[in-house]
N, C-alpha and C. Protein backbone atom coordinates (compact mmCIF):
# COMPACT_ATOMS: atom_id res chain seq x y z
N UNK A 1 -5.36 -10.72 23.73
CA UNK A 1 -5.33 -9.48 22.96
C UNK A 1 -3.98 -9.28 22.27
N UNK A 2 -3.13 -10.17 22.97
CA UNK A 2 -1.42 -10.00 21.91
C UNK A 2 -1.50 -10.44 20.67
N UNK A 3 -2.57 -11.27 20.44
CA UNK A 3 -2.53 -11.91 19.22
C UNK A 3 -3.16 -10.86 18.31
N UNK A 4 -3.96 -10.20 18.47
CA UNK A 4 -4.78 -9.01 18.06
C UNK A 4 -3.99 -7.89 17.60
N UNK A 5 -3.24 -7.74 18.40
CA UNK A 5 -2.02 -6.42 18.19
C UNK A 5 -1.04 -7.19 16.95
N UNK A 6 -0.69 -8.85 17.07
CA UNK A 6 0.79 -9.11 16.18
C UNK A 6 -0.61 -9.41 14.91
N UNK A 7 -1.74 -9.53 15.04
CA UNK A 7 -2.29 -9.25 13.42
C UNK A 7 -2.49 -8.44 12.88
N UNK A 8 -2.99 -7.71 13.50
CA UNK A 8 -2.81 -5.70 13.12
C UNK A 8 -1.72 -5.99 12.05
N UNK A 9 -0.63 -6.22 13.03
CA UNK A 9 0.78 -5.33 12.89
C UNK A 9 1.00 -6.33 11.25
N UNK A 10 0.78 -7.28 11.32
CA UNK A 10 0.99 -8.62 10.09
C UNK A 10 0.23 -7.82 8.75
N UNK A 11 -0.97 -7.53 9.15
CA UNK A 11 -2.38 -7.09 8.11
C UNK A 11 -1.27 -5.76 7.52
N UNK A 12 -0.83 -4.82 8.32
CA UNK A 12 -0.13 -3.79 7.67
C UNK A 12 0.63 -3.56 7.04
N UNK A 13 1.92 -4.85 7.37
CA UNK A 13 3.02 -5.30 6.67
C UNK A 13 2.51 -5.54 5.33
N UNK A 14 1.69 -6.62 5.44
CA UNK A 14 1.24 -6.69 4.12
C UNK A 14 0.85 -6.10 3.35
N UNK A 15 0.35 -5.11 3.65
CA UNK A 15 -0.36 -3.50 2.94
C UNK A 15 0.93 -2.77 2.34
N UNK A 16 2.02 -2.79 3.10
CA UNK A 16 3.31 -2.36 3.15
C UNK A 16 3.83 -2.94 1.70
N UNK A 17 4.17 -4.10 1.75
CA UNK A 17 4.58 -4.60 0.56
C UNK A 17 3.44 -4.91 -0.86
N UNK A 18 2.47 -5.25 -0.41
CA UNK A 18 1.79 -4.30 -1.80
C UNK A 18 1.83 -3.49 -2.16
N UNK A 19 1.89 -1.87 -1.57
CA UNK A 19 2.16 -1.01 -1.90
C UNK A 19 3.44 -1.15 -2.46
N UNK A 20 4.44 -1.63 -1.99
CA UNK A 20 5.85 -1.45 -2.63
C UNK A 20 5.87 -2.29 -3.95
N UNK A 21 5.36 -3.11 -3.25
CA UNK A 21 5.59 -4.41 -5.13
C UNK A 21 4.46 -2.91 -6.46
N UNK A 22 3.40 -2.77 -6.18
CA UNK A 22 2.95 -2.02 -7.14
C UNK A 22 3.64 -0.63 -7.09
N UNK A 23 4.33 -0.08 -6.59
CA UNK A 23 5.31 1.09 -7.20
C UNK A 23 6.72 0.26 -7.71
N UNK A 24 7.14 -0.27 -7.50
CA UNK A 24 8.44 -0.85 -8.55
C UNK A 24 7.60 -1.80 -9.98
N UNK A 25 6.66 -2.08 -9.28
CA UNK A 25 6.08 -2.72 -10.84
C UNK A 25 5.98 -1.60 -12.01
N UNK A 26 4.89 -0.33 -11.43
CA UNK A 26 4.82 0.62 -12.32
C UNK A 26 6.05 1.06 -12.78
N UNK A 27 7.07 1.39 -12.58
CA UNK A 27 8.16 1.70 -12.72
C UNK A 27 8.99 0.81 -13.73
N UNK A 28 9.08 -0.50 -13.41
CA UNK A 28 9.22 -1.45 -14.40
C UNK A 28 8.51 -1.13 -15.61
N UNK A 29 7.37 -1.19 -15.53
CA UNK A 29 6.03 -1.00 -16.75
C UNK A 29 6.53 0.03 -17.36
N UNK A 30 6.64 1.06 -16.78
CA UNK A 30 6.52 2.55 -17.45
C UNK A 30 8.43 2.47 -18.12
N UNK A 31 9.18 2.14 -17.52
CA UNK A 31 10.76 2.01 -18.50
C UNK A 31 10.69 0.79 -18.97
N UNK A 32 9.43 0.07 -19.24
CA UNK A 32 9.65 -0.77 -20.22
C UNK A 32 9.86 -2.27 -20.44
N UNK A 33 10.86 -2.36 -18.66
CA UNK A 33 11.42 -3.68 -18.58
C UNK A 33 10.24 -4.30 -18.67
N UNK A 34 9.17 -4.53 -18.35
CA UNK A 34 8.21 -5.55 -18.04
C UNK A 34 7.08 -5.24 -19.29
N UNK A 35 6.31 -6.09 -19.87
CA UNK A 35 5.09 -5.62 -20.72
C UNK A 35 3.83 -5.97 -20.70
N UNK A 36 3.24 -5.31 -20.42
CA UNK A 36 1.08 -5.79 -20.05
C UNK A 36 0.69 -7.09 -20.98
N UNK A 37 1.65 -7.10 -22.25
CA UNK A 37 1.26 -7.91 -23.43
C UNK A 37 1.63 -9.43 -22.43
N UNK A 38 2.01 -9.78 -21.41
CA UNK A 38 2.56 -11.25 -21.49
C UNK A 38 1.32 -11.47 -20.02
N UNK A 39 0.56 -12.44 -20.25
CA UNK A 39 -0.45 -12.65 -19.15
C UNK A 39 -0.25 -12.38 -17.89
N UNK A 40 1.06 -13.13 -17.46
CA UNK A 40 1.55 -13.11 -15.42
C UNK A 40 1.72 -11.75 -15.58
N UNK A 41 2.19 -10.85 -16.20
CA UNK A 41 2.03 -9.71 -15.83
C UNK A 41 1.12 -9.16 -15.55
N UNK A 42 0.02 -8.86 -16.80
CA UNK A 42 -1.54 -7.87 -16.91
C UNK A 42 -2.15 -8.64 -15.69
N UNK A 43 -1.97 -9.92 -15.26
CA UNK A 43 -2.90 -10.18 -14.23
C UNK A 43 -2.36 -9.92 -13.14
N UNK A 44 -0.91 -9.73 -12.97
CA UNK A 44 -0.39 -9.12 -11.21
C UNK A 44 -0.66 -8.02 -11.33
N UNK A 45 -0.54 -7.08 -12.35
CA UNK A 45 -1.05 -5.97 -12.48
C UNK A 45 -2.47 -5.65 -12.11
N UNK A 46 -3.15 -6.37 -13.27
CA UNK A 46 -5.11 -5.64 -12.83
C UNK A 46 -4.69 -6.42 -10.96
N UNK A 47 -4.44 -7.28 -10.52
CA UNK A 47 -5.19 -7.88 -9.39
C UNK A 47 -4.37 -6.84 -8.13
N UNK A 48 -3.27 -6.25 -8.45
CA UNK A 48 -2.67 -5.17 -7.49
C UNK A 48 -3.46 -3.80 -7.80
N UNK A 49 -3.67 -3.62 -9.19
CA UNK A 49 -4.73 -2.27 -9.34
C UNK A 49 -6.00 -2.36 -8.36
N UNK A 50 -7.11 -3.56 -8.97
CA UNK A 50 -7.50 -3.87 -8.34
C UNK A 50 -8.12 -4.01 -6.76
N UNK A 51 -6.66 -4.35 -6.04
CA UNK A 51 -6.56 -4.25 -4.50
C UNK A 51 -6.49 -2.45 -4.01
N UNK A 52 -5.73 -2.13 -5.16
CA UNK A 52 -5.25 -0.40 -4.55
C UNK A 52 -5.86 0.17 -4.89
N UNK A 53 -6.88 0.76 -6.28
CA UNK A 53 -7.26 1.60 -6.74
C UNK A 53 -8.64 2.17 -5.69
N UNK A 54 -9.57 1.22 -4.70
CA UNK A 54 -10.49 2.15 -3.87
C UNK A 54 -9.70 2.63 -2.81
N UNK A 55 -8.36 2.78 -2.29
CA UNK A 55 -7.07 3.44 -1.70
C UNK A 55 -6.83 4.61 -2.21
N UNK A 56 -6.46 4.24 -3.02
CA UNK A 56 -5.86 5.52 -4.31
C UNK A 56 -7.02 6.66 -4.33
N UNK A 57 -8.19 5.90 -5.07
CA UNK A 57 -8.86 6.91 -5.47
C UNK A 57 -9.66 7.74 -4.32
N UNK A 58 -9.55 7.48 -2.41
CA UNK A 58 -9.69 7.83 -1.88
C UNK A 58 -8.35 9.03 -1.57
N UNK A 59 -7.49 8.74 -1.72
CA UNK A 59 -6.54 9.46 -1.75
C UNK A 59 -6.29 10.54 -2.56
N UNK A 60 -6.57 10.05 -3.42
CA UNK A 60 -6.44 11.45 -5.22
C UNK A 60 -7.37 12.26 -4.73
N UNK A 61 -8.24 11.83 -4.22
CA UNK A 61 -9.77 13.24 -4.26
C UNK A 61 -9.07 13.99 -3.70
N UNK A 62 -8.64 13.97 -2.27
CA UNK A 62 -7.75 15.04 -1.36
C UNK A 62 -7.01 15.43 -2.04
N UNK A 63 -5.69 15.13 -2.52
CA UNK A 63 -4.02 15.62 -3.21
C UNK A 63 -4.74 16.52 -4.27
N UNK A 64 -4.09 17.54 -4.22
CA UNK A 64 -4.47 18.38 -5.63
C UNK A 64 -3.25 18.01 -6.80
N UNK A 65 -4.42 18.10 -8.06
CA UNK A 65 -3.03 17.59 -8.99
C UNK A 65 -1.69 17.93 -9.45
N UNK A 66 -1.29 16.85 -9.16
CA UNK A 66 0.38 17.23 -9.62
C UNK A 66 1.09 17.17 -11.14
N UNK A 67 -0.10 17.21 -12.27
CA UNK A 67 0.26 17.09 -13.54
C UNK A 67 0.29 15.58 -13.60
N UNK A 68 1.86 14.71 -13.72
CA UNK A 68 1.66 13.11 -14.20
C UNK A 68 2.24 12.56 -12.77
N UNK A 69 2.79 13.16 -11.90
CA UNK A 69 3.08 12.81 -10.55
C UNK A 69 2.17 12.19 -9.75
N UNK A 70 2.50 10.90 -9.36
CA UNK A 70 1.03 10.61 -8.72
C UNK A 70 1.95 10.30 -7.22
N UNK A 71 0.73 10.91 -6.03
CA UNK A 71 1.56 10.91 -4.77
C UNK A 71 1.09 10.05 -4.04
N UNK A 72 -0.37 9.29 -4.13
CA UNK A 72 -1.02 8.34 -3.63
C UNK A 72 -0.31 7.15 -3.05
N UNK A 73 0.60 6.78 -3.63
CA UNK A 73 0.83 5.12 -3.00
C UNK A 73 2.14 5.89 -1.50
N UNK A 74 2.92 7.10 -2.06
CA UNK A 74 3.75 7.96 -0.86
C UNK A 74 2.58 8.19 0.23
N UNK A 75 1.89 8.84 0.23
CA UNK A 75 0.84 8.69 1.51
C UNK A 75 -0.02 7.95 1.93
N UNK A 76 -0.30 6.98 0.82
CA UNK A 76 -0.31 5.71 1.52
C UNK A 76 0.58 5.02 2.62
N UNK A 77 1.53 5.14 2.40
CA UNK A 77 2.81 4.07 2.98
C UNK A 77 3.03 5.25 4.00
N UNK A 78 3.05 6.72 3.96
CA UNK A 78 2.59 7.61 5.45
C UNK A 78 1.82 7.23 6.18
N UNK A 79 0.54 7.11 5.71
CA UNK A 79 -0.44 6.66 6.45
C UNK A 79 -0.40 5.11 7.09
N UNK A 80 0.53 4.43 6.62
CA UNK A 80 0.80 2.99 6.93
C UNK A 80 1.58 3.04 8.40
N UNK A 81 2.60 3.85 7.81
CA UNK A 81 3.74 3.50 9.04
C UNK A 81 3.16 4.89 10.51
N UNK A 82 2.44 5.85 9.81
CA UNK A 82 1.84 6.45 11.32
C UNK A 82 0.49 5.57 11.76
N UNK A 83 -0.04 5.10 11.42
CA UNK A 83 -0.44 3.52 11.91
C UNK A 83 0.07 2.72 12.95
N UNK A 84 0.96 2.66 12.28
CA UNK A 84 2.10 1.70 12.86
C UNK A 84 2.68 1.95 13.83
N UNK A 85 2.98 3.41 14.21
CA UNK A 85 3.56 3.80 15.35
C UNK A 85 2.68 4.29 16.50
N UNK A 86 1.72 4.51 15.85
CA UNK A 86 0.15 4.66 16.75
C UNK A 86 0.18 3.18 17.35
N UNK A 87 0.10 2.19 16.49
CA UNK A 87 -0.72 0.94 17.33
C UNK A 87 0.99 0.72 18.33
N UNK A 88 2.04 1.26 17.78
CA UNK A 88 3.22 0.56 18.82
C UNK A 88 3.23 1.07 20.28
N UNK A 89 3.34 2.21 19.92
CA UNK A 89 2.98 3.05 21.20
C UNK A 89 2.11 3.13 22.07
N UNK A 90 0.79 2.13 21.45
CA UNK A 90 -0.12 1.98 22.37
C UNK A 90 -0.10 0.49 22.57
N UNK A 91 0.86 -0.11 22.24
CA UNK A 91 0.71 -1.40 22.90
C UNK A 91 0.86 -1.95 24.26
N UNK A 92 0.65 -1.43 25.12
CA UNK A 92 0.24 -1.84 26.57
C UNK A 92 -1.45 -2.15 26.11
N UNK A 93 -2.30 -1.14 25.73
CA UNK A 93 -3.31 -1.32 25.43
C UNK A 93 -4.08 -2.89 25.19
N UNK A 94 -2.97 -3.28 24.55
CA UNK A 94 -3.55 -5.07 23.79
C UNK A 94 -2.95 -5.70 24.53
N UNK A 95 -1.73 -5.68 25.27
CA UNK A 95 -1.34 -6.72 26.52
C UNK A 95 -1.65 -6.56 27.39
N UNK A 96 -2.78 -5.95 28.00
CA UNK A 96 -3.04 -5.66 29.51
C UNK A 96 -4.29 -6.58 29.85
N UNK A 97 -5.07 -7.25 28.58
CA UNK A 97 -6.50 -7.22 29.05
C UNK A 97 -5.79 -9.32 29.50
């Protein structure tokens, strides 16, 4: 069951840094440095939209709107790391069996 708990914990990380790579991307995008026009981009782009947007758009229904503020990928990465401290804290749980 340890192995169970360090994939959890792996599967989340990874959730972790997608989320982060697609908020500095947008950010890039939106000041410019980067442009949809050059292929490796539009395709890390759609394929991170892609991965996030049934996330997101579970998320947006709840958040009431904030005008152009979008808070989705911030409570995402809430919801990541209280996850995270849920499965830590219960890890006796996965080393006992």
């Amino acid at each position: 069951m340890q192995s169970l708990f360090q994939i959890i914990m792996l599967l989340l990380d990874i959730a972790w840094f997608i989320i982060i790579a697609h908020v500095i991307m947008s950010w890039l995008i939106n000041f410019q440095v980067l442009n949809l026009r050059q292929p490796l981009v539009a395709q890390i782009w759609d394929g991170l939209n892609r991965i996030l947007d049934p996330v997101y758009s579970r998320i947006r229904s709840v958040l009431p709107q904030m005008g152009g503020l979008d808070l989705a990928p911030l409570v995402a990465l809430i919801g990541l790391m209280i996850l995270r401290i849920v499965l830590t804290n219960n890890a006796g749980f996965f080393y006992s069996f």
